[in-house]
PDB file of N, CA and C in Angstrom:
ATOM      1  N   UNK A   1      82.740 -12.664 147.923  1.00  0.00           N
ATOM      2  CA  UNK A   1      84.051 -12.587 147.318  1.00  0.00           C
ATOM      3  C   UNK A   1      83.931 -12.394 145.810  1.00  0.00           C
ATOM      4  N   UNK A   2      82.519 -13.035 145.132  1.00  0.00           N
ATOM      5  CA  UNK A   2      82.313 -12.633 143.732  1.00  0.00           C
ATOM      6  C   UNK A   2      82.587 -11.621 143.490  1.00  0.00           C
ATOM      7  N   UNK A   3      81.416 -10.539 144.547  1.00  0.00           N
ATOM      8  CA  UNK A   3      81.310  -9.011 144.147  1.00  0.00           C
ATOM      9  C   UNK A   3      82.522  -8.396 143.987  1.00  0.00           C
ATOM     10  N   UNK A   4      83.612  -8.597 145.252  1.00  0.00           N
ATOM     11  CA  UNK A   4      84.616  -8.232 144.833  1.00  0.00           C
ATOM     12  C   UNK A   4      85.351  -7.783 143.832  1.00  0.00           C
ATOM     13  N   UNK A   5      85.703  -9.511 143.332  1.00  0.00           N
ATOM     14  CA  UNK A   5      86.421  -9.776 142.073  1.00  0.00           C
ATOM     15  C   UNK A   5      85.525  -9.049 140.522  1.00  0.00           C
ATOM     16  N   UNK A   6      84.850  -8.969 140.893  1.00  0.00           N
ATOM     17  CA  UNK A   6      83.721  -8.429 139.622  1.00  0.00           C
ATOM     18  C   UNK A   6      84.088  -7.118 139.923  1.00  0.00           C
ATOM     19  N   UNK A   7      84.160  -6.863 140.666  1.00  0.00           N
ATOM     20  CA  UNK A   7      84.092  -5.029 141.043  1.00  0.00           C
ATOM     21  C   UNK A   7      85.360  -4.546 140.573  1.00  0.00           C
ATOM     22  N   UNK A   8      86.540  -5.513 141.072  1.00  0.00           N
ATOM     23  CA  UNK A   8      87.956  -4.885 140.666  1.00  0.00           C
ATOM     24  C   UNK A   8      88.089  -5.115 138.875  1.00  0.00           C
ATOM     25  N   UNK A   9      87.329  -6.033 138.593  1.00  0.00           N
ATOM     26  CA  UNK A   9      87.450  -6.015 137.312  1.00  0.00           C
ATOM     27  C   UNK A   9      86.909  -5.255 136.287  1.00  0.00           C
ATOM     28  N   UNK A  10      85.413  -4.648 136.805  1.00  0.00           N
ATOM     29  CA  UNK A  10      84.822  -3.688 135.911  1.00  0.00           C
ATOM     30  C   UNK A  10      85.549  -1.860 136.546  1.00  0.00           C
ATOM     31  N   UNK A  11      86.790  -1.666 137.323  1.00  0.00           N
ATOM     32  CA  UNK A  11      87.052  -0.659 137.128  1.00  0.00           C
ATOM     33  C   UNK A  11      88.231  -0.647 136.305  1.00  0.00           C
ATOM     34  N   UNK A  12      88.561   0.673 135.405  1.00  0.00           N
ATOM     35  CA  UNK A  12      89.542   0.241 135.006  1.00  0.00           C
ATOM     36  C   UNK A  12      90.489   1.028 135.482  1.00  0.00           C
ATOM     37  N   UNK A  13      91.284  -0.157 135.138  1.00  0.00           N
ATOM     38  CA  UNK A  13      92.892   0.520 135.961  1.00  0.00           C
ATOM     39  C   UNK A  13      93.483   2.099 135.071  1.00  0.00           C
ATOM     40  N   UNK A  14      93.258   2.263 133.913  1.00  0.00           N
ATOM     41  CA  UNK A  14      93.517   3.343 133.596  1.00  0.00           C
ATOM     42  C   UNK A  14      92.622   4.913 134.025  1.00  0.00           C
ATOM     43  N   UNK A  15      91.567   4.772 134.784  1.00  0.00           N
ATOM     44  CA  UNK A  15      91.134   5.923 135.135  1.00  0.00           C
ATOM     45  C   UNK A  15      91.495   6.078 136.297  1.00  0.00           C
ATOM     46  N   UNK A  16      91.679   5.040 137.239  1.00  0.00           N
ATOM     47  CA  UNK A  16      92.323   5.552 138.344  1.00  0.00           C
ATOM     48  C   UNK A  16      93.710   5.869 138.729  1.00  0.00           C
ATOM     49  N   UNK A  17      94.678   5.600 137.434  1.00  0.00           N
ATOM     50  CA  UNK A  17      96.159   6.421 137.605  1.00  0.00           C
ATOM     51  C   UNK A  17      95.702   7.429 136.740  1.00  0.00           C
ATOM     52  N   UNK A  18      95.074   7.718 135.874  1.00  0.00           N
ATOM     53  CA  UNK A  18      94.913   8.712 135.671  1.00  0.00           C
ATOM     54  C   UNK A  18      94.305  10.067 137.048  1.00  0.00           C
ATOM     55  N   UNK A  19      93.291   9.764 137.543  1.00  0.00           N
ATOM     56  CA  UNK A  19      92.777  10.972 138.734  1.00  0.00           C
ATOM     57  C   UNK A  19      93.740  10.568 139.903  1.00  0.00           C
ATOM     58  N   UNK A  20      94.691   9.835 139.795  1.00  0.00           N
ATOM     59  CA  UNK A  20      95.744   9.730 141.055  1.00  0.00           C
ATOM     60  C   UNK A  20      96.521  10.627 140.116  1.00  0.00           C
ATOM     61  N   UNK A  21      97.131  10.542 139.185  1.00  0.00           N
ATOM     62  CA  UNK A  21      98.121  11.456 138.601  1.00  0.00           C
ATOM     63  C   UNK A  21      98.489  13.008 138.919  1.00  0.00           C
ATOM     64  N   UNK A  22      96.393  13.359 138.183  1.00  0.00           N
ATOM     65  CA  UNK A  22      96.305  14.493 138.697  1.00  0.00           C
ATOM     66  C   UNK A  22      96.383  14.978 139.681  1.00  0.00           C
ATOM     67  N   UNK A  23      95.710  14.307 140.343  1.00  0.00           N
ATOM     68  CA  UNK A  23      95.950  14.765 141.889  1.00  0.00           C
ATOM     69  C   UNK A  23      97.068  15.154 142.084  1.00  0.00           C
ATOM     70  N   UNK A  24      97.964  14.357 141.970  1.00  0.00           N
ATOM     71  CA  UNK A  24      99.502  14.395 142.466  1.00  0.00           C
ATOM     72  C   UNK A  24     100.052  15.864 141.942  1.00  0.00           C
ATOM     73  N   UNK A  25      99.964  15.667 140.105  1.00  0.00           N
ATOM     74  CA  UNK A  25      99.851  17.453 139.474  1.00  0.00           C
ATOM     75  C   UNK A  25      99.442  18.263 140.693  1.00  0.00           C
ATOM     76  N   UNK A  26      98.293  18.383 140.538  1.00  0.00           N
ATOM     77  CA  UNK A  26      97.869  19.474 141.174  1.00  0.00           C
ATOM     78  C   UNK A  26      98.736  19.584 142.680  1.00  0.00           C
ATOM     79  N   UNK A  27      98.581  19.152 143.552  1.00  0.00           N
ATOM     80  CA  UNK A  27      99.399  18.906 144.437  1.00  0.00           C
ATOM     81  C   UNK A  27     100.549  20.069 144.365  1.00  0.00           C
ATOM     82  N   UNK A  28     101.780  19.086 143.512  1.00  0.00           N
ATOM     83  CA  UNK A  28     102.890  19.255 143.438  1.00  0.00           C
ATOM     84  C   UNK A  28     102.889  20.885 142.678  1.00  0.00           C
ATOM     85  N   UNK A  29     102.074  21.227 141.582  1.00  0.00           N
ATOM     86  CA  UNK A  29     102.192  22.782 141.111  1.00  0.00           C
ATOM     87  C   UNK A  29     101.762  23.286 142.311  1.00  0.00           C
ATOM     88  N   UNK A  30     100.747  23.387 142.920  1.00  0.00           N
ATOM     89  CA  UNK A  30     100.186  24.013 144.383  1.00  0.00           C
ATOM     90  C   UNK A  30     101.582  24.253 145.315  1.00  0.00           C
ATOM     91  N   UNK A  31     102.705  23.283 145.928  1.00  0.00           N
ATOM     92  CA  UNK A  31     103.515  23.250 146.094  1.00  0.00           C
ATOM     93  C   UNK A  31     104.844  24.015 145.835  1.00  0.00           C
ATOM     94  N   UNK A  32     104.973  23.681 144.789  1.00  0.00           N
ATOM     95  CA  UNK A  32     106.267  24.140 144.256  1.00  0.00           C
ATOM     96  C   UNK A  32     106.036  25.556 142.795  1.00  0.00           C
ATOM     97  N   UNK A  33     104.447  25.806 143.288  1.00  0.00           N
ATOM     98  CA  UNK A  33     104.622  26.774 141.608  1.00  0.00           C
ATOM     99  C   UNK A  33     105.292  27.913 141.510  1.00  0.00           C
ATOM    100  N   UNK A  34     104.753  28.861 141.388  1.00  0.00           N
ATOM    101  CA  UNK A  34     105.120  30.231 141.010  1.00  0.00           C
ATOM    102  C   UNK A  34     104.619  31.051 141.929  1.00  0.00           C
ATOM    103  N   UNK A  35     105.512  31.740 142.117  1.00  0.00           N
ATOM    104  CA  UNK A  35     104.887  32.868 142.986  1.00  0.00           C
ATOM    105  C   UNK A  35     105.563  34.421 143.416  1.00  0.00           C
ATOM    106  N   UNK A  36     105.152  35.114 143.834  1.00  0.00           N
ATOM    107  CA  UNK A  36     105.508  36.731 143.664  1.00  0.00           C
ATOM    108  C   UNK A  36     107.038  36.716 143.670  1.00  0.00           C
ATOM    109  N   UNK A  37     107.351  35.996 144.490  1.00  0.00           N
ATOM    110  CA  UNK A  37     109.391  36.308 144.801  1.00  0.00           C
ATOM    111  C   UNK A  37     109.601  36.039 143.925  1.00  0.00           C
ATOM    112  N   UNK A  38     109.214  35.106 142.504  1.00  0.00           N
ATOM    113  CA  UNK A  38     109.903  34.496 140.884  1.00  0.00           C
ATOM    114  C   UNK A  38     109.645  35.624 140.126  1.00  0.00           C
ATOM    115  N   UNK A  39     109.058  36.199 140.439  1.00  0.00           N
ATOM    116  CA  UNK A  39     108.834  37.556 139.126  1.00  0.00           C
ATOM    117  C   UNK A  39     109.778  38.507 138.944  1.00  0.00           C
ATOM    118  N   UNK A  40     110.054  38.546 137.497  1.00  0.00           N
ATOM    119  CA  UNK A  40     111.256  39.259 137.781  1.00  0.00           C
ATOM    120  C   UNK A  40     110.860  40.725 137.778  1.00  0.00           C
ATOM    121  N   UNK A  41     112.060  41.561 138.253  1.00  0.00           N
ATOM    122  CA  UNK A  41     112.372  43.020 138.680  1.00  0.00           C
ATOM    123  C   UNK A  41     113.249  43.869 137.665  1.00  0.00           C
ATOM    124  N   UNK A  42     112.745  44.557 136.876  1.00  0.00           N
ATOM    125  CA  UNK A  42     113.235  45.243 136.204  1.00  0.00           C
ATOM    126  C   UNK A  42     113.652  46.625 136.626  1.00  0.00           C
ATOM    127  N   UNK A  43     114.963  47.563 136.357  1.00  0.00           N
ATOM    128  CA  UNK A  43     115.600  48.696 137.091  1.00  0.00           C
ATOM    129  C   UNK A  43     114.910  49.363 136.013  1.00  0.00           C
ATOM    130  N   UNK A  44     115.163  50.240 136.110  1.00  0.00           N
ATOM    131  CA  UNK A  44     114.599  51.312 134.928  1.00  0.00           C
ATOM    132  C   UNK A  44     115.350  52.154 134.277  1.00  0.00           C
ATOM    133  N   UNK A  45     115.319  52.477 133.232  1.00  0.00           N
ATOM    134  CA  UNK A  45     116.842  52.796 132.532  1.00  0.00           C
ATOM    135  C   UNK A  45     116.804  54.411 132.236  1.00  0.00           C
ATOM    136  N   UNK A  46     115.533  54.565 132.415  1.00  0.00           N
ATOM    137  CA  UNK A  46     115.793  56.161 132.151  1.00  0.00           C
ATOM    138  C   UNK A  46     115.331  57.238 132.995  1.00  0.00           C
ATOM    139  N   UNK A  47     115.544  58.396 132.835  1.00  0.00           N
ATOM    140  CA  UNK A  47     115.591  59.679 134.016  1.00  0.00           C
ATOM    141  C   UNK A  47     113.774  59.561 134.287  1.00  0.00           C
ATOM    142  N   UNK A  48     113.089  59.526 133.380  1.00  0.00           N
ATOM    143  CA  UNK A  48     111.168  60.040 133.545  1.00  0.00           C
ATOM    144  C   UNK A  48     110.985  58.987 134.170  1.00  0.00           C
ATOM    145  N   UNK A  49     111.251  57.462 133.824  1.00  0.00           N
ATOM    146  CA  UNK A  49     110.669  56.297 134.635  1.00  0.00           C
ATOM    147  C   UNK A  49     111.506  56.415 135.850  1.00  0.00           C
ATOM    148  N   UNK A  50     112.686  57.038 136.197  1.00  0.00           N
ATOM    149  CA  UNK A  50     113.335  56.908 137.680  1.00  0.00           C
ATOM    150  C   UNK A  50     112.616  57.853 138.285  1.00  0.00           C
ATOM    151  N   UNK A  51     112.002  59.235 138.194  1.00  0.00           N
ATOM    152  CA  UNK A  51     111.608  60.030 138.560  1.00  0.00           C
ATOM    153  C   UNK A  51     110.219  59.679 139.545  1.00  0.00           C
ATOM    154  N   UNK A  52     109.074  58.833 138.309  1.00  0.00           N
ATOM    155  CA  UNK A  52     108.333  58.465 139.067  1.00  0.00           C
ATOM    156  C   UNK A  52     108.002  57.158 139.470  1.00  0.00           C
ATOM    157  N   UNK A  53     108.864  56.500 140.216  1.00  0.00           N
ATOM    158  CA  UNK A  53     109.029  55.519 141.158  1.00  0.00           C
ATOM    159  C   UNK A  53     108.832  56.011 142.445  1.00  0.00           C
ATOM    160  N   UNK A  54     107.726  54.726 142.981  1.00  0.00           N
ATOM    161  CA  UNK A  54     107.615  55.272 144.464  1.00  0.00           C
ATOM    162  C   UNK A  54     108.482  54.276 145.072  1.00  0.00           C
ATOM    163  N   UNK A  55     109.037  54.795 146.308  1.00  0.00           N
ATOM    164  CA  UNK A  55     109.871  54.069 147.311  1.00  0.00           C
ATOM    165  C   UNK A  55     109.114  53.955 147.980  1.00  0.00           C
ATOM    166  N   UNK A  56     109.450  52.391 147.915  1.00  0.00           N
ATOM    167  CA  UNK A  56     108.625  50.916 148.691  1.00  0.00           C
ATOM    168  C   UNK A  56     109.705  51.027 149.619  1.00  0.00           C
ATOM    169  N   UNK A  57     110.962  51.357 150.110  1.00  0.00           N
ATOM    170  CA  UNK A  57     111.616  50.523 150.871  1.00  0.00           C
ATOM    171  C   UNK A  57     111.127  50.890 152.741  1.00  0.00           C
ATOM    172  N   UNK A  58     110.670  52.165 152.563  1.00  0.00           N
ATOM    173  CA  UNK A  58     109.428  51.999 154.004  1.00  0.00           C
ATOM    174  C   UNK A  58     108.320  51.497 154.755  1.00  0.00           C
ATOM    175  N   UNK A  59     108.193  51.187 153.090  1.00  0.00           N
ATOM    176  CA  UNK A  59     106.832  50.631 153.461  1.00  0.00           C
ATOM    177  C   UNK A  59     106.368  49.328 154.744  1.00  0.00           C
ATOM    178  N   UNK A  60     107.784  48.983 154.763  1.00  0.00           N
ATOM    179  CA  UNK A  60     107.806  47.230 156.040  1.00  0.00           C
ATOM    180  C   UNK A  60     107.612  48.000 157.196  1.00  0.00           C
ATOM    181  N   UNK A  61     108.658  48.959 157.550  1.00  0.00           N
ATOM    182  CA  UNK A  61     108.738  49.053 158.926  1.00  0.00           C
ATOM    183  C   UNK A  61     107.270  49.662 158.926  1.00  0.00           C
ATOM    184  N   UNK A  62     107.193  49.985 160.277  1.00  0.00           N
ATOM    185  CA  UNK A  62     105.982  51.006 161.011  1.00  0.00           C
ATOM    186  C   UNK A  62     106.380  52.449 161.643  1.00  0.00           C
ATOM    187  N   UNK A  63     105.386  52.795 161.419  1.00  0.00           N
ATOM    188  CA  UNK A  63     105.690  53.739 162.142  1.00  0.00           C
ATOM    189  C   UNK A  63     106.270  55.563 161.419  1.00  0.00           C
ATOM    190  N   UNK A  64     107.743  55.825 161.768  1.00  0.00           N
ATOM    191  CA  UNK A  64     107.930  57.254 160.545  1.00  0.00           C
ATOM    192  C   UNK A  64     108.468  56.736 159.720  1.00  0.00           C
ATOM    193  N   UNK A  65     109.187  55.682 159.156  1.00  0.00           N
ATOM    194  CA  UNK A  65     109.143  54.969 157.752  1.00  0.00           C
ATOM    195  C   UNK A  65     108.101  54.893 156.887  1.00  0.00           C
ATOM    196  N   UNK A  66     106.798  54.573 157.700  1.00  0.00           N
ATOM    197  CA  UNK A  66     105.476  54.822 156.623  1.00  0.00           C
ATOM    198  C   UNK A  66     105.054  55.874 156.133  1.00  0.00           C
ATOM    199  N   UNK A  67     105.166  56.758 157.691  1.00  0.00           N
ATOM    200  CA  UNK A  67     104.323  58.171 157.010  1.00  0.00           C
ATOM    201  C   UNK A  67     105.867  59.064 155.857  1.00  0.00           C
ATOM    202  N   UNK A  68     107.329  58.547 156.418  1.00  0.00           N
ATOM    203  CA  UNK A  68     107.438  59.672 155.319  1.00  0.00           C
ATOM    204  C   UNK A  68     107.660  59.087 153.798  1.00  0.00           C
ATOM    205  N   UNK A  69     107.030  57.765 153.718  1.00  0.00           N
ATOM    206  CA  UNK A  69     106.579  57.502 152.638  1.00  0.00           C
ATOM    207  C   UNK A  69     105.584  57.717 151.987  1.00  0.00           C
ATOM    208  N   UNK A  70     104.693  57.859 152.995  1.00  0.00           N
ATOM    209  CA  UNK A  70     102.972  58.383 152.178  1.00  0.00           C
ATOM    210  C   UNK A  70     103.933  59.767 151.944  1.00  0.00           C
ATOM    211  N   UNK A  71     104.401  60.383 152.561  1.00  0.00           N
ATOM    212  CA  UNK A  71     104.339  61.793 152.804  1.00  0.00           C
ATOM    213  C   UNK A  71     105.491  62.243 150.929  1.00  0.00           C
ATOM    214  N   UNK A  72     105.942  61.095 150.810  1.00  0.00           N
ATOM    215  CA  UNK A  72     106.813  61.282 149.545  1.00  0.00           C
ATOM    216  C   UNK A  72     106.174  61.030 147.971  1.00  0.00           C
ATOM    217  N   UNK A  73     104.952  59.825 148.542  1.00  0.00           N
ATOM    218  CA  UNK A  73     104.556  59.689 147.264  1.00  0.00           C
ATOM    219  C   UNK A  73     103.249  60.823 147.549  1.00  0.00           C
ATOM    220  N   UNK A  74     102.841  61.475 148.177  1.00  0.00           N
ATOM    221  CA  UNK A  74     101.841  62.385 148.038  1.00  0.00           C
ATOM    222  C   UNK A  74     102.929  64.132 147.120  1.00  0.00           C
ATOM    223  N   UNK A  75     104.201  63.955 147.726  1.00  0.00           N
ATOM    224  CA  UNK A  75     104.581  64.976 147.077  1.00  0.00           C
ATOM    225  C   UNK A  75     105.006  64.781 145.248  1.00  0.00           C
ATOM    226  N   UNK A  76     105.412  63.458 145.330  1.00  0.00           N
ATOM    227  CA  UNK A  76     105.278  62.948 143.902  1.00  0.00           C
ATOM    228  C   UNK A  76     103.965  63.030 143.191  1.00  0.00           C
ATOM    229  N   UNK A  77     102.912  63.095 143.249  1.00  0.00           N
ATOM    230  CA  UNK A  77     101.853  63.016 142.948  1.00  0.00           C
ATOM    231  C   UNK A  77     101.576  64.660 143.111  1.00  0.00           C
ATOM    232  N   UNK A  78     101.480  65.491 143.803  1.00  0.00           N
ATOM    233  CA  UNK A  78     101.620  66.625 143.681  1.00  0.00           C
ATOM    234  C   UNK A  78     102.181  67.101 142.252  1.00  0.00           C
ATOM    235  N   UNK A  79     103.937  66.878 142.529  1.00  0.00           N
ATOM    236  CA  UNK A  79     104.818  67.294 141.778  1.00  0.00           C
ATOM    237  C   UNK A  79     104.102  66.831 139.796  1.00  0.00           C
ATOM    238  N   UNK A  80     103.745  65.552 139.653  1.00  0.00           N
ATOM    239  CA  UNK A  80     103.325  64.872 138.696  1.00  0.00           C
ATOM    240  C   UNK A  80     102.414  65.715 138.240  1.00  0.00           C
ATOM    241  N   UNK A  81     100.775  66.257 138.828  1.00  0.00           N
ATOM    242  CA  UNK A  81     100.104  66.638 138.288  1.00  0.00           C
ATOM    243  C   UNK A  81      99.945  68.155 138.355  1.00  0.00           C
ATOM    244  N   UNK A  82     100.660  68.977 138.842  1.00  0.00           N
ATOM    245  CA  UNK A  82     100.929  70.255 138.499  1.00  0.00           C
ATOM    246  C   UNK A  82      99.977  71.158 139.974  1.00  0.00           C
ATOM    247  N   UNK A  83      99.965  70.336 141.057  1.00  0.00           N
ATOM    248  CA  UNK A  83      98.953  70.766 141.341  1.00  0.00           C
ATOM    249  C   UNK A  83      98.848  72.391 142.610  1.00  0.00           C
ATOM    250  N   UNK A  84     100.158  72.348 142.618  1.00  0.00           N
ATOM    251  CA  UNK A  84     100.779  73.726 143.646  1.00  0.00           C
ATOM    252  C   UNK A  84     100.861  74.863 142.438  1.00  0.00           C
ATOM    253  N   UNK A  85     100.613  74.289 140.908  1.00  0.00           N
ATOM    254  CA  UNK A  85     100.208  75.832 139.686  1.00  0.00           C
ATOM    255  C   UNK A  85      99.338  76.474 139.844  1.00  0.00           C
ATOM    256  N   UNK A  86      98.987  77.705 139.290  1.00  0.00           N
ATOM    257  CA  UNK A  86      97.841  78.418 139.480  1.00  0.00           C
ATOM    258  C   UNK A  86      96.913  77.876 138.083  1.00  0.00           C
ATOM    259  N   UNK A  87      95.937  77.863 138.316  1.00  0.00           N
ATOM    260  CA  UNK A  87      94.810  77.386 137.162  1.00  0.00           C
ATOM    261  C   UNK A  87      95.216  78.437 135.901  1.00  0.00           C
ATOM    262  N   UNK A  88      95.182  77.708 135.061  1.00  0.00           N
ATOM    263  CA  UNK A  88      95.391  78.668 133.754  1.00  0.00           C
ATOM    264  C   UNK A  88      93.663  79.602 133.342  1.00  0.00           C
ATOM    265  N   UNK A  89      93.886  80.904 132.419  1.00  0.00           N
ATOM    266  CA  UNK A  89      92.638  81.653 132.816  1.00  0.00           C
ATOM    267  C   UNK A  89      91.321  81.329 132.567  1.00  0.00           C
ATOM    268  N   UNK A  90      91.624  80.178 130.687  1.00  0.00           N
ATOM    269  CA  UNK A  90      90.382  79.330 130.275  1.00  0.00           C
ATOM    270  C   UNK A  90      90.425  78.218 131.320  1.00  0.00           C
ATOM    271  N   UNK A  91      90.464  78.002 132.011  1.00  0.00           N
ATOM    272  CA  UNK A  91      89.991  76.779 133.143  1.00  0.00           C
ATOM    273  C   UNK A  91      88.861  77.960 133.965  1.00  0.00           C
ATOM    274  N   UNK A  92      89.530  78.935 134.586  1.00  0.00           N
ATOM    275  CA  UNK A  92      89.037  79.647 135.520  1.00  0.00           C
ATOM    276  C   UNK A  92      87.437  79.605 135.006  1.00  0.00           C
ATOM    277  N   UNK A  93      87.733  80.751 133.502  1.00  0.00           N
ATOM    278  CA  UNK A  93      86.515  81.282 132.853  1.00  0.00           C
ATOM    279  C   UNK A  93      85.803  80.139 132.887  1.00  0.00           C
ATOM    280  N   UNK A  94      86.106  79.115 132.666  1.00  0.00           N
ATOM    281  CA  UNK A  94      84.702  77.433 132.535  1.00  0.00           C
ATOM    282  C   UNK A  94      84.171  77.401 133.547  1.00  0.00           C
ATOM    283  N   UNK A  95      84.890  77.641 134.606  1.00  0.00           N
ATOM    284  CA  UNK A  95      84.846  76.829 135.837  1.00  0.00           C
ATOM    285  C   UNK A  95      83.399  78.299 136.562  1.00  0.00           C
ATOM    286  N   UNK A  96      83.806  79.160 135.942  1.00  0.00           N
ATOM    287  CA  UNK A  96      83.251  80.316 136.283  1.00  0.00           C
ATOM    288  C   UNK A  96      81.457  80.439 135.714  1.00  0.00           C
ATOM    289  N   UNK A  97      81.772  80.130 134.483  1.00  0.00           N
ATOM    290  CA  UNK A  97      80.567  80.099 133.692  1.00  0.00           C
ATOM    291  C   UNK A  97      79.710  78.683 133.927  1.00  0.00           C
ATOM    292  N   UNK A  98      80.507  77.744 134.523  1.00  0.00           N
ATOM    293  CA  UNK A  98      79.890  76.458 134.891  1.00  0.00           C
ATOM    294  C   UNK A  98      78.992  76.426 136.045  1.00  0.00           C
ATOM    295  N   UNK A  99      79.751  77.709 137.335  1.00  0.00           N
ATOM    296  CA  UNK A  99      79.205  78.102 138.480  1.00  0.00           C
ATOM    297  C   UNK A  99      77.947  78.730 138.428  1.00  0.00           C
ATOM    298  N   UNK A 100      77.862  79.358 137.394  1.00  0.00           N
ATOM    299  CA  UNK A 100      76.888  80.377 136.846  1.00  0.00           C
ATOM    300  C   UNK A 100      75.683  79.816 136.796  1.00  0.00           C
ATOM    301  N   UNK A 101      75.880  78.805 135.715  1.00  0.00           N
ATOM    302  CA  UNK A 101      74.495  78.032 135.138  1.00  0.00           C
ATOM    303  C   UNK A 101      74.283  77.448 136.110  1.00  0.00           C
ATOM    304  N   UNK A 102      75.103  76.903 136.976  1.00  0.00           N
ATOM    305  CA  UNK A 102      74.475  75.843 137.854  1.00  0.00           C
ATOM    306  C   UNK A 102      73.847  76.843 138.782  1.00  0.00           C
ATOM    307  N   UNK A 103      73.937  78.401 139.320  1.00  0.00           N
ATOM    308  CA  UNK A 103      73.052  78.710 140.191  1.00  0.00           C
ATOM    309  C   UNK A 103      71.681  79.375 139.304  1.00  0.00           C
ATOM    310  N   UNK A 104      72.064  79.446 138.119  1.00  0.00           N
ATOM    311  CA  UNK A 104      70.877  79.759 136.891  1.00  0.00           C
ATOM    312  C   UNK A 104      69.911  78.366 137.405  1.00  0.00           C
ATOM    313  N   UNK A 105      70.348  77.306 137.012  1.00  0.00           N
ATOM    314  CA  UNK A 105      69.698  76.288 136.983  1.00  0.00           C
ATOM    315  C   UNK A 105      68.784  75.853 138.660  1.00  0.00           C
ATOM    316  N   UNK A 106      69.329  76.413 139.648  1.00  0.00           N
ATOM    317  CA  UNK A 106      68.638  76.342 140.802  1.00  0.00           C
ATOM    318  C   UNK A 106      68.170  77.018 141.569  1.00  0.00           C
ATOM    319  N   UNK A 107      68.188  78.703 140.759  1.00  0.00           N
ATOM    320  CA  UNK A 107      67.780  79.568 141.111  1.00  0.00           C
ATOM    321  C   UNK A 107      66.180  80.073 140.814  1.00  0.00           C
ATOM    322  N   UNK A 108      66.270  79.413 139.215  1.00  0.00           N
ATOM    323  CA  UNK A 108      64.996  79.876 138.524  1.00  0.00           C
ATOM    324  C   UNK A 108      64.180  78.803 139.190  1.00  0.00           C
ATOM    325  N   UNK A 109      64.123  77.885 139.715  1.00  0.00           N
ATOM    326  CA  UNK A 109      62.930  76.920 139.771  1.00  0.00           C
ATOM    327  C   UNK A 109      62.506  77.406 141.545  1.00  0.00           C
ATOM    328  N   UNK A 110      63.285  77.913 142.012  1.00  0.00           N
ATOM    329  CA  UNK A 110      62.715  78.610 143.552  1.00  0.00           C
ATOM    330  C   UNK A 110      62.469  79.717 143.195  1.00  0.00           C
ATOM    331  N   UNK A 111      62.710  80.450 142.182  1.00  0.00           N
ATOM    332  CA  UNK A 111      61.934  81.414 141.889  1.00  0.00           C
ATOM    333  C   UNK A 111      60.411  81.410 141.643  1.00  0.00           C
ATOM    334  N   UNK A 112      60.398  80.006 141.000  1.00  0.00           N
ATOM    335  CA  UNK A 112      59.397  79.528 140.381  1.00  0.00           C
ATOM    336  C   UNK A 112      58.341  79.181 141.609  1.00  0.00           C
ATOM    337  N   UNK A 113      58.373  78.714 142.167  1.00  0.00           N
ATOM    338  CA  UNK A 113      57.924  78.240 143.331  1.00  0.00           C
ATOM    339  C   UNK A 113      57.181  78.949 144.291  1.00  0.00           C
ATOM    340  N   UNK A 114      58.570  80.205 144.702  1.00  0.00           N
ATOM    341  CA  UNK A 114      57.506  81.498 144.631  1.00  0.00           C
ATOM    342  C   UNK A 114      56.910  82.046 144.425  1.00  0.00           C
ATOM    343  N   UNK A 115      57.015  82.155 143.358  1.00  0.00           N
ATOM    344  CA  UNK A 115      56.002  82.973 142.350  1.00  0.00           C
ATOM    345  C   UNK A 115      54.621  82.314 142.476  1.00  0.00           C
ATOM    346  N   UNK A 116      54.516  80.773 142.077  1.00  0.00           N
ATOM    347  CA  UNK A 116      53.507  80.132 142.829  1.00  0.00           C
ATOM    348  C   UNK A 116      52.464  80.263 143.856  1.00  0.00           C
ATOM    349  N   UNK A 117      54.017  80.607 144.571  1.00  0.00           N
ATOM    350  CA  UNK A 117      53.471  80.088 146.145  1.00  0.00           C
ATOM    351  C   UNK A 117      52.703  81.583 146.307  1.00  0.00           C
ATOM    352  N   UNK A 118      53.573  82.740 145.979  1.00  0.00           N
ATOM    353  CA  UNK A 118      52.475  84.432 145.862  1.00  0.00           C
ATOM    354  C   UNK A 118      51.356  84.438 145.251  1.00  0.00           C
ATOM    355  N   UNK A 119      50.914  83.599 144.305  1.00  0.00           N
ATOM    356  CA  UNK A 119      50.240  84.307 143.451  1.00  0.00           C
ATOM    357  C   UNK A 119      48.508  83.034 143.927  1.00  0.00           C
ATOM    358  N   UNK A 120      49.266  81.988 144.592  1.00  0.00           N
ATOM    359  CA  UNK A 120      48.204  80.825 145.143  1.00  0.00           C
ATOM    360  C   UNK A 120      47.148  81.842 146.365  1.00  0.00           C
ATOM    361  N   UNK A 121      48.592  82.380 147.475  1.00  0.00           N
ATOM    362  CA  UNK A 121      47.979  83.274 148.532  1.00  0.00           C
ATOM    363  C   UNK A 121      47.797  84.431 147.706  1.00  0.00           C
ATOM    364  N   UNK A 122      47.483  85.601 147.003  1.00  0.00           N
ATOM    365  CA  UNK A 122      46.536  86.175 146.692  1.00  0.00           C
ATOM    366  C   UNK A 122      45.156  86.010 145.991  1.00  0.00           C
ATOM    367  N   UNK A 123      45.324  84.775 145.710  1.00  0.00           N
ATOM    368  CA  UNK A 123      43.682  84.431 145.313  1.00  0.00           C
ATOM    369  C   UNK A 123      43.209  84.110 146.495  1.00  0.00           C
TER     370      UNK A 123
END
């Protein structure tokens, strides 16, 4: 019964309402905190930000609610980056001269190779 009484006396009462407290904190924010439905929703006030908004409101159901939502934000995304234009002519020419080097660049070393490989079989 000593140990006891010795025991309750060397803890102190202030650390254990203190880690009961917290607890309880934590708890109760875990509980009652914050969460996605509290965030607020802002409309958008002008024509460019209404434009590119995707409509979520398909997104729940299943089924052709989904796809003609993919099917809307794929045309938004289209529409956004220009991509049904024809390439302008300096894109082409890069794209052209880029093609170039790169078969420059993998052409000459099998050339190379050959040449090798001919000149190994005539010795």
């Amino acid at each position: 019964m000593k140990r006891v009484i010795s025991f309750l006396q060397t803890i102190r009462l202030r650390q254990i309402i203190t880690v009961f407290l917290a607890g309880i904190t934590l708890w109760v924010s875990s509980a009652f905190g914050y969460g996605g439905e509290l965030q607020a929703q802002a409309n958008t006030q002008t024509p460019a930000a209404t434009s590119s908004q995707v409509n979520r409101s398909g997104a729940e159901d299943g089924g052709d609610g989904l796809i003609d939502t993919l099917k809307s934000a794929a045309d938004n995304v289209r529409e956004k980056l220009n991509l049904d234009e024809e390439l302008p002519r300096s894109t082409k020419e890069f794209l052209d001269t880029t093609k170039d080097k790169a078969n420059e660049a993998v052409t000459a070393p099998q050339q190379a190779a050959k040449d090798a490989a001919n000149s190994a079989n005539n010795r």
